[in-house]
N, C-alpha and C. Protein backbone atom coordinates (compact mmCIF):
# COMPACT_ATOMS: atom_id res chain seq x y z
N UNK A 1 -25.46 116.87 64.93
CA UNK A 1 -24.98 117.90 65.82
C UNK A 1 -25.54 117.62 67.21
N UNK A 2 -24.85 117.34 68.10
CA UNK A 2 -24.90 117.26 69.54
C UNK A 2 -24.83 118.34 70.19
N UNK A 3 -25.87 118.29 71.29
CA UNK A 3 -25.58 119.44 72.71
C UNK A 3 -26.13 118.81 73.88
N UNK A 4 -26.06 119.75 74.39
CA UNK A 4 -26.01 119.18 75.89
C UNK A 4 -27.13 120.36 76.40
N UNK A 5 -28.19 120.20 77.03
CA UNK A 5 -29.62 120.44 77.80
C UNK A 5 -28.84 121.76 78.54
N UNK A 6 -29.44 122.95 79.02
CA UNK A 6 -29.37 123.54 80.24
C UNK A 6 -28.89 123.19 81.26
N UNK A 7 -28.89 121.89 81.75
CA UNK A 7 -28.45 121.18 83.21
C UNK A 7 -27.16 120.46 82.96
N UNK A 8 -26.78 120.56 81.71
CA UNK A 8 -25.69 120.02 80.92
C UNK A 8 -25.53 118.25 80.89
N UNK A 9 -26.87 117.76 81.68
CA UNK A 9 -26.48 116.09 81.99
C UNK A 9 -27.40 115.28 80.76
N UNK A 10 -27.95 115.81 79.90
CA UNK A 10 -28.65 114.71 79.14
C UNK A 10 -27.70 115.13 77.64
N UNK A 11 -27.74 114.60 76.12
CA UNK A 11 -27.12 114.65 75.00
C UNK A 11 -28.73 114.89 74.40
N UNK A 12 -28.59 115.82 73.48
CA UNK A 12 -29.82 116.44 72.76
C UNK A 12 -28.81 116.54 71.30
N UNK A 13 -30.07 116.04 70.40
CA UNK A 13 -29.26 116.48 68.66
C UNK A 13 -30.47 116.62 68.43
N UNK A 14 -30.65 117.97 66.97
CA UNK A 14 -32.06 118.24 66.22
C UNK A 14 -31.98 118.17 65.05
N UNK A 15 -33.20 117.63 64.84
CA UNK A 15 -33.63 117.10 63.15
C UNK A 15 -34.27 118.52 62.61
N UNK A 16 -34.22 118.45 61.31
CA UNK A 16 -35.30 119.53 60.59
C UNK A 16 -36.20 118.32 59.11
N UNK A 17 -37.04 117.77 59.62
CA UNK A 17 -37.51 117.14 58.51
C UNK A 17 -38.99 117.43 58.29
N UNK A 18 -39.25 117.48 56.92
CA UNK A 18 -40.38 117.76 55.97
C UNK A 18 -41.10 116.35 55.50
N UNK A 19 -42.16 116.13 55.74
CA UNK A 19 -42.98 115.29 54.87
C UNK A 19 -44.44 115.26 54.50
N UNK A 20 -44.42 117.00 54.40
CA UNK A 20 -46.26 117.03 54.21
C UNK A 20 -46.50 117.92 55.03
N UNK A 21 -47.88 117.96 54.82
CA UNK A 21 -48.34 118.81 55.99
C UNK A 21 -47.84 118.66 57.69
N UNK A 22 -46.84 119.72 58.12
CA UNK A 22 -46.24 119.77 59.32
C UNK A 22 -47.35 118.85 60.68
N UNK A 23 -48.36 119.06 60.54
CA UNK A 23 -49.14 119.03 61.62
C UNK A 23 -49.25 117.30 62.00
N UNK A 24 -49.54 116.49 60.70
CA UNK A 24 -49.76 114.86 61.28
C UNK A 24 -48.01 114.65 61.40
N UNK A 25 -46.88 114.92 60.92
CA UNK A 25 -45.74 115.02 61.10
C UNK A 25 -45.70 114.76 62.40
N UNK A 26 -45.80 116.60 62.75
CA UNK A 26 -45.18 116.81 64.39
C UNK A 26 -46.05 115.44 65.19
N UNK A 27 -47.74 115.58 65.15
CA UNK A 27 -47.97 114.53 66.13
C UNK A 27 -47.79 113.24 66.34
N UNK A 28 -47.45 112.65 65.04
CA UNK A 28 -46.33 111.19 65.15
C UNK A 28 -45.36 111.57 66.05
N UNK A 29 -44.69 112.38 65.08
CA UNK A 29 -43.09 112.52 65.93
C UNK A 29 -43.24 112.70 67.69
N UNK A 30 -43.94 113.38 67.92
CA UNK A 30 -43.82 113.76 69.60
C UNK A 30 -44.25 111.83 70.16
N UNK A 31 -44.67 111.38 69.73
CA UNK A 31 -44.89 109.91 70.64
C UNK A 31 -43.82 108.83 70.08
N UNK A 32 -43.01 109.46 69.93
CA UNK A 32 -41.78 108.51 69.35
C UNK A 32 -40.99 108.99 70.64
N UNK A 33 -40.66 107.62 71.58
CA UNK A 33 -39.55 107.07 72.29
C UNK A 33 -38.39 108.05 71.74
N UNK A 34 -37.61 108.83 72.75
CA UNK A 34 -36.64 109.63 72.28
C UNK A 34 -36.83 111.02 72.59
N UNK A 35 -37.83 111.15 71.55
CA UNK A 35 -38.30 112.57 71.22
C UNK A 35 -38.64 113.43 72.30
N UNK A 36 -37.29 114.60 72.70
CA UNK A 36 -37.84 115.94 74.19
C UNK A 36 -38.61 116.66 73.19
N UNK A 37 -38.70 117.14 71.99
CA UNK A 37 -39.47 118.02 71.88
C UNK A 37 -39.84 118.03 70.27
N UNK A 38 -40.96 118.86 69.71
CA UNK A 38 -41.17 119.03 68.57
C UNK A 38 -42.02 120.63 68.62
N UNK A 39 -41.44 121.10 67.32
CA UNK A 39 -42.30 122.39 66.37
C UNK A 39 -42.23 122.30 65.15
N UNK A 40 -43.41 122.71 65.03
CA UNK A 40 -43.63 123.21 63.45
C UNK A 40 -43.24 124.21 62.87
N UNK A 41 -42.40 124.17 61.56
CA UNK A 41 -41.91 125.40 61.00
C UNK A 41 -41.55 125.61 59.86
N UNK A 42 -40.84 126.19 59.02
CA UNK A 42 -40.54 126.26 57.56
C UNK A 42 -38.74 126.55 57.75
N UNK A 43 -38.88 125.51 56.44
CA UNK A 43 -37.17 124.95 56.26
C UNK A 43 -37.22 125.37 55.21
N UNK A 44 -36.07 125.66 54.76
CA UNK A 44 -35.42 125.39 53.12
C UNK A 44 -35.54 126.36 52.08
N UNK A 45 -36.07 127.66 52.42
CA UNK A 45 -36.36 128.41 51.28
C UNK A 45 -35.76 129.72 51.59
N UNK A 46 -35.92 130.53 50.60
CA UNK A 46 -34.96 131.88 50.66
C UNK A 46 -35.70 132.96 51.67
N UNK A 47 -36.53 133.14 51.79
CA UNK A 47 -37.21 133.96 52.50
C UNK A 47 -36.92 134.16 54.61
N UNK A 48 -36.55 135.48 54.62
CA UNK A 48 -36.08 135.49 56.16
C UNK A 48 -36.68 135.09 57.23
N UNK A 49 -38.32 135.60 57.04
CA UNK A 49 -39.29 135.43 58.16
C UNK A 49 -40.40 134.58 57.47
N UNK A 50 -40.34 134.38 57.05
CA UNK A 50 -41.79 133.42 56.11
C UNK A 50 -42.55 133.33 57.06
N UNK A 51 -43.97 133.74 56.43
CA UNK A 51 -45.57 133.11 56.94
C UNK A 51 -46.05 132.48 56.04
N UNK A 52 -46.99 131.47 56.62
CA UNK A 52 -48.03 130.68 56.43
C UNK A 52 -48.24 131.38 55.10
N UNK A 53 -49.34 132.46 54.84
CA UNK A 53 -49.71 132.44 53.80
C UNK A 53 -48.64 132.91 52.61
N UNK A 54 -47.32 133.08 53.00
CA UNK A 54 -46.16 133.25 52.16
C UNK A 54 -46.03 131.71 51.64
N UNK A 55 -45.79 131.06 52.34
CA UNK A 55 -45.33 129.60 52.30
C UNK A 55 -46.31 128.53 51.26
N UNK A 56 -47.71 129.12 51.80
CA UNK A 56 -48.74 128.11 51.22
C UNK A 56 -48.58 128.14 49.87
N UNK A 57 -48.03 129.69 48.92
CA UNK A 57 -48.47 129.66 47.56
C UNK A 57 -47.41 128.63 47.16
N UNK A 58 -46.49 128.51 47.87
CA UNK A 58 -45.20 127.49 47.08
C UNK A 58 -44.07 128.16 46.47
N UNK A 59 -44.09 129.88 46.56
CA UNK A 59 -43.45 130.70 45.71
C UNK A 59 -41.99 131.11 46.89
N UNK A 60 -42.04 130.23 48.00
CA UNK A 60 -40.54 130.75 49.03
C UNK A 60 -39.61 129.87 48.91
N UNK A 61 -40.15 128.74 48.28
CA UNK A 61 -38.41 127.81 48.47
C UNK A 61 -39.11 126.75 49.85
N UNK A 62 -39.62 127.28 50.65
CA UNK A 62 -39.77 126.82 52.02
C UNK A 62 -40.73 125.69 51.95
N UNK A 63 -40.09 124.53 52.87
CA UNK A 63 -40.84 123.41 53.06
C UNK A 63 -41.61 123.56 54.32
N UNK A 64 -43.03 123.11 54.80
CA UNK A 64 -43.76 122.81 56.02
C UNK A 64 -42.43 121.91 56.68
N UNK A 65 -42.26 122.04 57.66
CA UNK A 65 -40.93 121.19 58.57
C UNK A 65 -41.44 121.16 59.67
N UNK A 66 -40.68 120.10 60.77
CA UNK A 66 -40.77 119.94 62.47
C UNK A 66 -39.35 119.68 62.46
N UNK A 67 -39.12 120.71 63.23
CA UNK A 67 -37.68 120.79 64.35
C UNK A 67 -37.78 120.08 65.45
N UNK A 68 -36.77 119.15 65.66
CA UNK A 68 -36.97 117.74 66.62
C UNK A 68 -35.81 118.03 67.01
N UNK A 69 -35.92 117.52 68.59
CA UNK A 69 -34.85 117.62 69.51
C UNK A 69 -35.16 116.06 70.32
N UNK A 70 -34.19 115.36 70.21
CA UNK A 70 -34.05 113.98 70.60
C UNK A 70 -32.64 113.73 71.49
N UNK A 71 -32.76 112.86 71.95
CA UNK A 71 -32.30 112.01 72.86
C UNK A 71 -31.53 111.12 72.07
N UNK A 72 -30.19 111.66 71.99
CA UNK A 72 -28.92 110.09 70.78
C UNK A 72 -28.99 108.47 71.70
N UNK A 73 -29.19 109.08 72.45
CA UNK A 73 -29.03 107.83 73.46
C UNK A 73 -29.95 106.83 74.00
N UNK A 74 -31.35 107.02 73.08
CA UNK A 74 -32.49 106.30 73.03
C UNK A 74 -32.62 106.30 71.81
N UNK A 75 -32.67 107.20 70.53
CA UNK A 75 -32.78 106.94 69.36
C UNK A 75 -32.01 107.46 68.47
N UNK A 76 -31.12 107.00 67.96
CA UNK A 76 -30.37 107.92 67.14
C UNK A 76 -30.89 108.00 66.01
N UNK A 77 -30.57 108.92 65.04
CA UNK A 77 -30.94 109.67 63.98
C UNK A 77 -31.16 109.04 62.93
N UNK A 78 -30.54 107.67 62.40
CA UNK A 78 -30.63 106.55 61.79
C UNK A 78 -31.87 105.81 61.83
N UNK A 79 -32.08 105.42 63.05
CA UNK A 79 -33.60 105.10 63.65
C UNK A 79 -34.48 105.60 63.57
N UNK A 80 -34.12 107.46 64.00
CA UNK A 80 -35.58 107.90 63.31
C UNK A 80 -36.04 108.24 62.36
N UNK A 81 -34.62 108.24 61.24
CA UNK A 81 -35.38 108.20 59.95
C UNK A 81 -35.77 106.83 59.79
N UNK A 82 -35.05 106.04 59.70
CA UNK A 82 -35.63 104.71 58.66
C UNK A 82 -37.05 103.88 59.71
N UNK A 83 -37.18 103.96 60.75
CA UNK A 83 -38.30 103.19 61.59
C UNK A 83 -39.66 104.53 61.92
N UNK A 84 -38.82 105.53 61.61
CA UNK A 84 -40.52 106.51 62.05
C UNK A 84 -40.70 107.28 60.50
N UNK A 85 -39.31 108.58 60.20
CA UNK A 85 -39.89 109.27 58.93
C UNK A 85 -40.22 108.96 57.78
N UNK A 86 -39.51 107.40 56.89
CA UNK A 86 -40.09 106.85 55.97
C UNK A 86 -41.10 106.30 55.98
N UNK A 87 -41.22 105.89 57.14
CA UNK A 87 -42.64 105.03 57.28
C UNK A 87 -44.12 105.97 57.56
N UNK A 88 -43.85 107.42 58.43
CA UNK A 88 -45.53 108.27 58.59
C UNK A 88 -45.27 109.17 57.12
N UNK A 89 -44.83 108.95 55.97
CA UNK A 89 -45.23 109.58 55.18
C UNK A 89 -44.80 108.91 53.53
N UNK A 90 -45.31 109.17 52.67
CA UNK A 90 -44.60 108.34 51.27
C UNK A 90 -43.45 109.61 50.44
N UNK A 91 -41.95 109.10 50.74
CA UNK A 91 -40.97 109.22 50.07
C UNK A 91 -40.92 109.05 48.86
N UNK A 92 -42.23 108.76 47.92
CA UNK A 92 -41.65 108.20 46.49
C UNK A 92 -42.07 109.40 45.48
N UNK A 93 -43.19 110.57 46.67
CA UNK A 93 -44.06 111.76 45.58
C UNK A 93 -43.41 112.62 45.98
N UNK A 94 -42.91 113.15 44.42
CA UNK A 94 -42.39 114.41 44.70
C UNK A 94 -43.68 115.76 45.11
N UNK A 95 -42.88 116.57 45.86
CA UNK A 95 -44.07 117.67 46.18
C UNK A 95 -45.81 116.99 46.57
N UNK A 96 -46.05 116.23 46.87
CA UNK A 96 -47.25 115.99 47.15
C UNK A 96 -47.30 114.91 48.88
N UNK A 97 -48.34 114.90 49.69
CA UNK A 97 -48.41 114.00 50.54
C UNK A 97 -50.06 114.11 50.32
N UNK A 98 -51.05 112.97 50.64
CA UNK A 98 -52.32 113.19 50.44
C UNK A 98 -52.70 113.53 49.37
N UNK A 99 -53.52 114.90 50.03
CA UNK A 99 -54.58 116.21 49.00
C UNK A 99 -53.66 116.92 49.34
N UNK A 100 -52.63 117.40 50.05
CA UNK A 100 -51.95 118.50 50.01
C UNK A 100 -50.36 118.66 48.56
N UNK A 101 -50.53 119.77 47.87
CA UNK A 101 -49.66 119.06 46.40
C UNK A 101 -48.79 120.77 46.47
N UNK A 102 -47.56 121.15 46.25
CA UNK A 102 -46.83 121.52 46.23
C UNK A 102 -45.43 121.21 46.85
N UNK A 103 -44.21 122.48 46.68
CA UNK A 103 -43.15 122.56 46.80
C UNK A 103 -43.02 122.26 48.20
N UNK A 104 -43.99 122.97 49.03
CA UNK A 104 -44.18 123.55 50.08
C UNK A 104 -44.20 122.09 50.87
N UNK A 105 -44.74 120.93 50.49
CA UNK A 105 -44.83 119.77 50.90
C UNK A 105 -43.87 118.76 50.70
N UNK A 106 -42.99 119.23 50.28
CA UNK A 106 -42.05 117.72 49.66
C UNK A 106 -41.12 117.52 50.69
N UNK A 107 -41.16 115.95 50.75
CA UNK A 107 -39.83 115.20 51.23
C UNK A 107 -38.29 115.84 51.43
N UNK A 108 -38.09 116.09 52.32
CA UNK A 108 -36.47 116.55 52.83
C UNK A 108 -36.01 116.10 54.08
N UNK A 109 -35.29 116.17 54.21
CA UNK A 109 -34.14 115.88 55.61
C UNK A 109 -33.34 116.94 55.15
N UNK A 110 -33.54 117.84 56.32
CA UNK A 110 -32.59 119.35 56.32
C UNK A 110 -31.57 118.88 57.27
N UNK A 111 -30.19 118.20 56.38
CA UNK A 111 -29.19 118.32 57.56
C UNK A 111 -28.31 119.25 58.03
N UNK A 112 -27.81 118.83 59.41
CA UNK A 112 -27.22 119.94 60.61
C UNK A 112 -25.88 119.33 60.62
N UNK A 113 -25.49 118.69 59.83
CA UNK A 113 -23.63 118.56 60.28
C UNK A 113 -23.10 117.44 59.07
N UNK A 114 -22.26 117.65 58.94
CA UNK A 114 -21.56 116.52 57.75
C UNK A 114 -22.06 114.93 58.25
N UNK A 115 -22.17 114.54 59.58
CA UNK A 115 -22.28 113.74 59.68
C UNK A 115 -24.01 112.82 59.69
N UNK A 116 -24.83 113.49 59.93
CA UNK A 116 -26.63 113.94 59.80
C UNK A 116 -26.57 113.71 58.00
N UNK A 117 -25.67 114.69 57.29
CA UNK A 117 -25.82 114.03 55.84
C UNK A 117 -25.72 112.50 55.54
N UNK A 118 -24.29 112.45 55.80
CA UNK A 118 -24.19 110.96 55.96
C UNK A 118 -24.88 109.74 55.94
N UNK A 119 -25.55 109.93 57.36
CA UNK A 119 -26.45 109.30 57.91
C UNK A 119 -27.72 108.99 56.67
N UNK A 120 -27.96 110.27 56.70
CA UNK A 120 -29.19 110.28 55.67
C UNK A 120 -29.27 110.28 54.27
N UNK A 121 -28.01 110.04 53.79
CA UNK A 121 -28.03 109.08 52.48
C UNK A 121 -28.17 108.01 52.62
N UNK A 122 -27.42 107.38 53.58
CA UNK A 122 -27.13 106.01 53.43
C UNK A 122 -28.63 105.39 54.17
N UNK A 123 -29.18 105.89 54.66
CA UNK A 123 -30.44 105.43 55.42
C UNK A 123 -31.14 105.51 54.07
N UNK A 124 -31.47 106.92 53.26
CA UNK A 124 -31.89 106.38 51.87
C UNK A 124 -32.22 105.59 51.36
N UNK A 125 -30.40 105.14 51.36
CA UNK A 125 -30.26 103.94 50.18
C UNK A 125 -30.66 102.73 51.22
N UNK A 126 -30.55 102.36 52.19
CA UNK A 126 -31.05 101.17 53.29
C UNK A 126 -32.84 101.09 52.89
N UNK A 127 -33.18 101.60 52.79
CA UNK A 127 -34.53 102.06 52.66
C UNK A 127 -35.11 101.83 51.05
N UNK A 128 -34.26 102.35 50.13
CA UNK A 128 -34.35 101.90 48.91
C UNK A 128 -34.09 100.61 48.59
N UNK A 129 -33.04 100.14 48.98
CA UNK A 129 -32.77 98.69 48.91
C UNK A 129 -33.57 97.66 50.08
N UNK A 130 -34.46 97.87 50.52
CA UNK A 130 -35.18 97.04 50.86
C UNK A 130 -36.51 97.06 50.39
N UNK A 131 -36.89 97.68 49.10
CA UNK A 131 -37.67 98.14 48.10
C UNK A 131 -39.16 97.76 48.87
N UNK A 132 -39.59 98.51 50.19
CA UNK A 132 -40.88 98.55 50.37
C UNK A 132 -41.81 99.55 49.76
N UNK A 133 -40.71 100.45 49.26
CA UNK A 133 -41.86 101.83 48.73
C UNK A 133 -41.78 101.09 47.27
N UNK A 134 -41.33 100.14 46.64
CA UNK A 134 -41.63 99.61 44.89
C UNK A 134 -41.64 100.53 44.36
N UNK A 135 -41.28 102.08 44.62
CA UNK A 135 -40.83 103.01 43.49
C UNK A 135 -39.44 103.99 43.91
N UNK A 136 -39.19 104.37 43.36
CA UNK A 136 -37.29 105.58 43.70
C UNK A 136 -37.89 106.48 44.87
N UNK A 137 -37.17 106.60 45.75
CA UNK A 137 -37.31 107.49 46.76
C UNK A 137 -37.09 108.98 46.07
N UNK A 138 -37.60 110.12 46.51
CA UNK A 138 -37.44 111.31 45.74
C UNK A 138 -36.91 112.36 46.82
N UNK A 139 -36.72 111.89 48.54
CA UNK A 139 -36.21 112.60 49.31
C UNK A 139 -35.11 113.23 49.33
N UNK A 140 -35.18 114.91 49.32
CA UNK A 140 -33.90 115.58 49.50
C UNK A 140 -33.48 115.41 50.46
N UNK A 141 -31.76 115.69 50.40
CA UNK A 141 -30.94 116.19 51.71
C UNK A 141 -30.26 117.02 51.16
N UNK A 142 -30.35 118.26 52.21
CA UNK A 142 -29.92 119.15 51.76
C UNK A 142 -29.61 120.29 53.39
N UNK A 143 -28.95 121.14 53.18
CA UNK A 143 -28.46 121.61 54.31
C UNK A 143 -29.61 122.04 55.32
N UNK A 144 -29.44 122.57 56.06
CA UNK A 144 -30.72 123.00 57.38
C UNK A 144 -30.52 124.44 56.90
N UNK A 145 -29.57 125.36 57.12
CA UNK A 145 -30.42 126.73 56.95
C UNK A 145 -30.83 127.26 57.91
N UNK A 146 -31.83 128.04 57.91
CA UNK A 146 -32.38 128.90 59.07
C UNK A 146 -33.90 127.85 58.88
N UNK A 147 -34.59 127.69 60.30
CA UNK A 147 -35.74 127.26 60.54
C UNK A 147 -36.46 128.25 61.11
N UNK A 148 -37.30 128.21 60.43
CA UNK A 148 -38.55 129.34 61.17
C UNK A 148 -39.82 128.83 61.58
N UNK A 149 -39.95 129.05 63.32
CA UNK A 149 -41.16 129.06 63.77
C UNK A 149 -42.24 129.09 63.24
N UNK A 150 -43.54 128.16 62.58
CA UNK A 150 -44.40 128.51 62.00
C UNK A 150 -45.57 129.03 63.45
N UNK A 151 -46.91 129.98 63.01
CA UNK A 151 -47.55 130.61 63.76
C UNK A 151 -47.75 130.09 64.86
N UNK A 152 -48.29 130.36 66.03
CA UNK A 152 -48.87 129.61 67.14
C UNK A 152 -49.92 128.31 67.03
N UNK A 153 -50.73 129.23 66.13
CA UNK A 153 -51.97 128.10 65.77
C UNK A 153 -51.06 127.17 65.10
N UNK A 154 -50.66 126.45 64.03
CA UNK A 154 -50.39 125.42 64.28
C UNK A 154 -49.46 124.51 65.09
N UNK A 155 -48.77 125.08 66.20
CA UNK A 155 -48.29 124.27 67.00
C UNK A 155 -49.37 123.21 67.77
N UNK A 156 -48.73 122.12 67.88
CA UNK A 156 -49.73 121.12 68.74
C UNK A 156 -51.19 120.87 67.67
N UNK A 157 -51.23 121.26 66.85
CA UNK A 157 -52.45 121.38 65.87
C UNK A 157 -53.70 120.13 66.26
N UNK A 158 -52.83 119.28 65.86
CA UNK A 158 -54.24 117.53 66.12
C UNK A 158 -53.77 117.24 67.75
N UNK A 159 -52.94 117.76 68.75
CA UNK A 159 -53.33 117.81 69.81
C UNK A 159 -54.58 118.23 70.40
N UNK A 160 -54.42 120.00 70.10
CA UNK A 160 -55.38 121.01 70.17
C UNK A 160 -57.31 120.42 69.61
N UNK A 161 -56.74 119.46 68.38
CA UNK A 161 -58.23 119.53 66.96
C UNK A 161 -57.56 117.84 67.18
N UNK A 162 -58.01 117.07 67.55
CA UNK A 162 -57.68 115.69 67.15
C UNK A 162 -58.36 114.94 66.47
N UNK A 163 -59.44 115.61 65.45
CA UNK A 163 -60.17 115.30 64.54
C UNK A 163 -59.81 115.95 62.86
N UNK A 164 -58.54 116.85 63.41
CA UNK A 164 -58.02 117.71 62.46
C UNK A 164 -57.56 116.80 61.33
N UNK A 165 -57.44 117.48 60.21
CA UNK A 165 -56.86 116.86 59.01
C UNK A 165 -55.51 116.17 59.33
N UNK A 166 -55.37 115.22 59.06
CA UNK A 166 -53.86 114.20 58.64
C UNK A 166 -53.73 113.68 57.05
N UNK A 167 -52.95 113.25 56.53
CA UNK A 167 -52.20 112.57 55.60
C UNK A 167 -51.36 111.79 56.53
N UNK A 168 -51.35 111.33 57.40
CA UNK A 168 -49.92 110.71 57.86
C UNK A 168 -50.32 109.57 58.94
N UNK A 169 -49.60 108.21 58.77
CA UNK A 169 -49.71 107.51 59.45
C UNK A 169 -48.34 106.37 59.08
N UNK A 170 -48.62 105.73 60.26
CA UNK A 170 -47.30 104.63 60.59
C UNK A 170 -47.70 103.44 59.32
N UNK A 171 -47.06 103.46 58.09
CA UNK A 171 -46.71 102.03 57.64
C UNK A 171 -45.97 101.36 58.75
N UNK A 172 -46.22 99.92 58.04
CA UNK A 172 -45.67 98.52 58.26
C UNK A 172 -45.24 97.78 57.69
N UNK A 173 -43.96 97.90 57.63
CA UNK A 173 -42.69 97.46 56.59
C UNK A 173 -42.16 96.15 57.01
């Protein structure tokens, strides 16, 4: 899904993807070439307003997520899954990244348009068939939904704490 900025001159499309704890997520993602913006928030579950401590027990449906707003025209969506999101997190555990182990954590790509699905199967299977993870990918795709803002405090989190907890870093494929 494409739009166009306030000033109407740049092309903006947004991701909703999950891979763990939101926080080493978002701060990869914001130094990725492309990327105008990132937040942390909860995707995917039934609940209207979800909080943090709603979310943590695992009992909403809702995944930890970052809502990404990029630039098609420096990276398209293809790119940033298969060169940044498979690679800062492991696709092969279901519900788990690290020490962090629930629902609340698992692998998704929340897509925004028939064509974002697309994309993100077949990047999948590009990804599977070049068998660097040596086990089945377990990543959903599944629609976007409503995204919800997670609290203040963790926005910018290992900006803010850059000693803060991660699970997440750049393989080298």
């Amino acid at each position: 899904m494409t739009s166009f900025d306030e000033r109407g001159d740049k092309r903006v499309e947004e991701a909703h993807l999950a891979g763990g704890c939101f926080w080493g997520m978002q701060d990869l993602l914001r130094r990725v070439p492309g990327i105008l913006e990132t937040e942390v928030g909860y995707a995917g579950g039934e609940s209207e307003h979800p909080t943090y401590e709603q979310v943590k027990t695992g009992r909403t449906g809702h995944a930890e997520a970052v809502r990404v707003l990029f630039d098609p025209d420096v990276i398209s969506f293809a790119e940033l899954l298969e060169k940044w999101f498979f690679r800062m997190h492991d696709p092969t555990t279901a519900n788990r990244q690290g020490n962090d182990r629930g629902t609340q954590y698992r692998s998704a790509i929340f897509f925004r348009s028939p064509e974002q699905e697309r994309i993100a199967r077949e990047a999948i299977e590009r990804v599977q068939a070049r068998g660097v993870w040596g086990r089945p990918l377990v990543t959903e795709v599944t629609p976007a939904g409503a995204f919800t803002r997670a609290e203040e405090y963790h926005q910018d989190y290992l900006e803010r704490y850059p000693n803060g907890y991660t699970c997440h870093f750049l393989r080298d494929f």
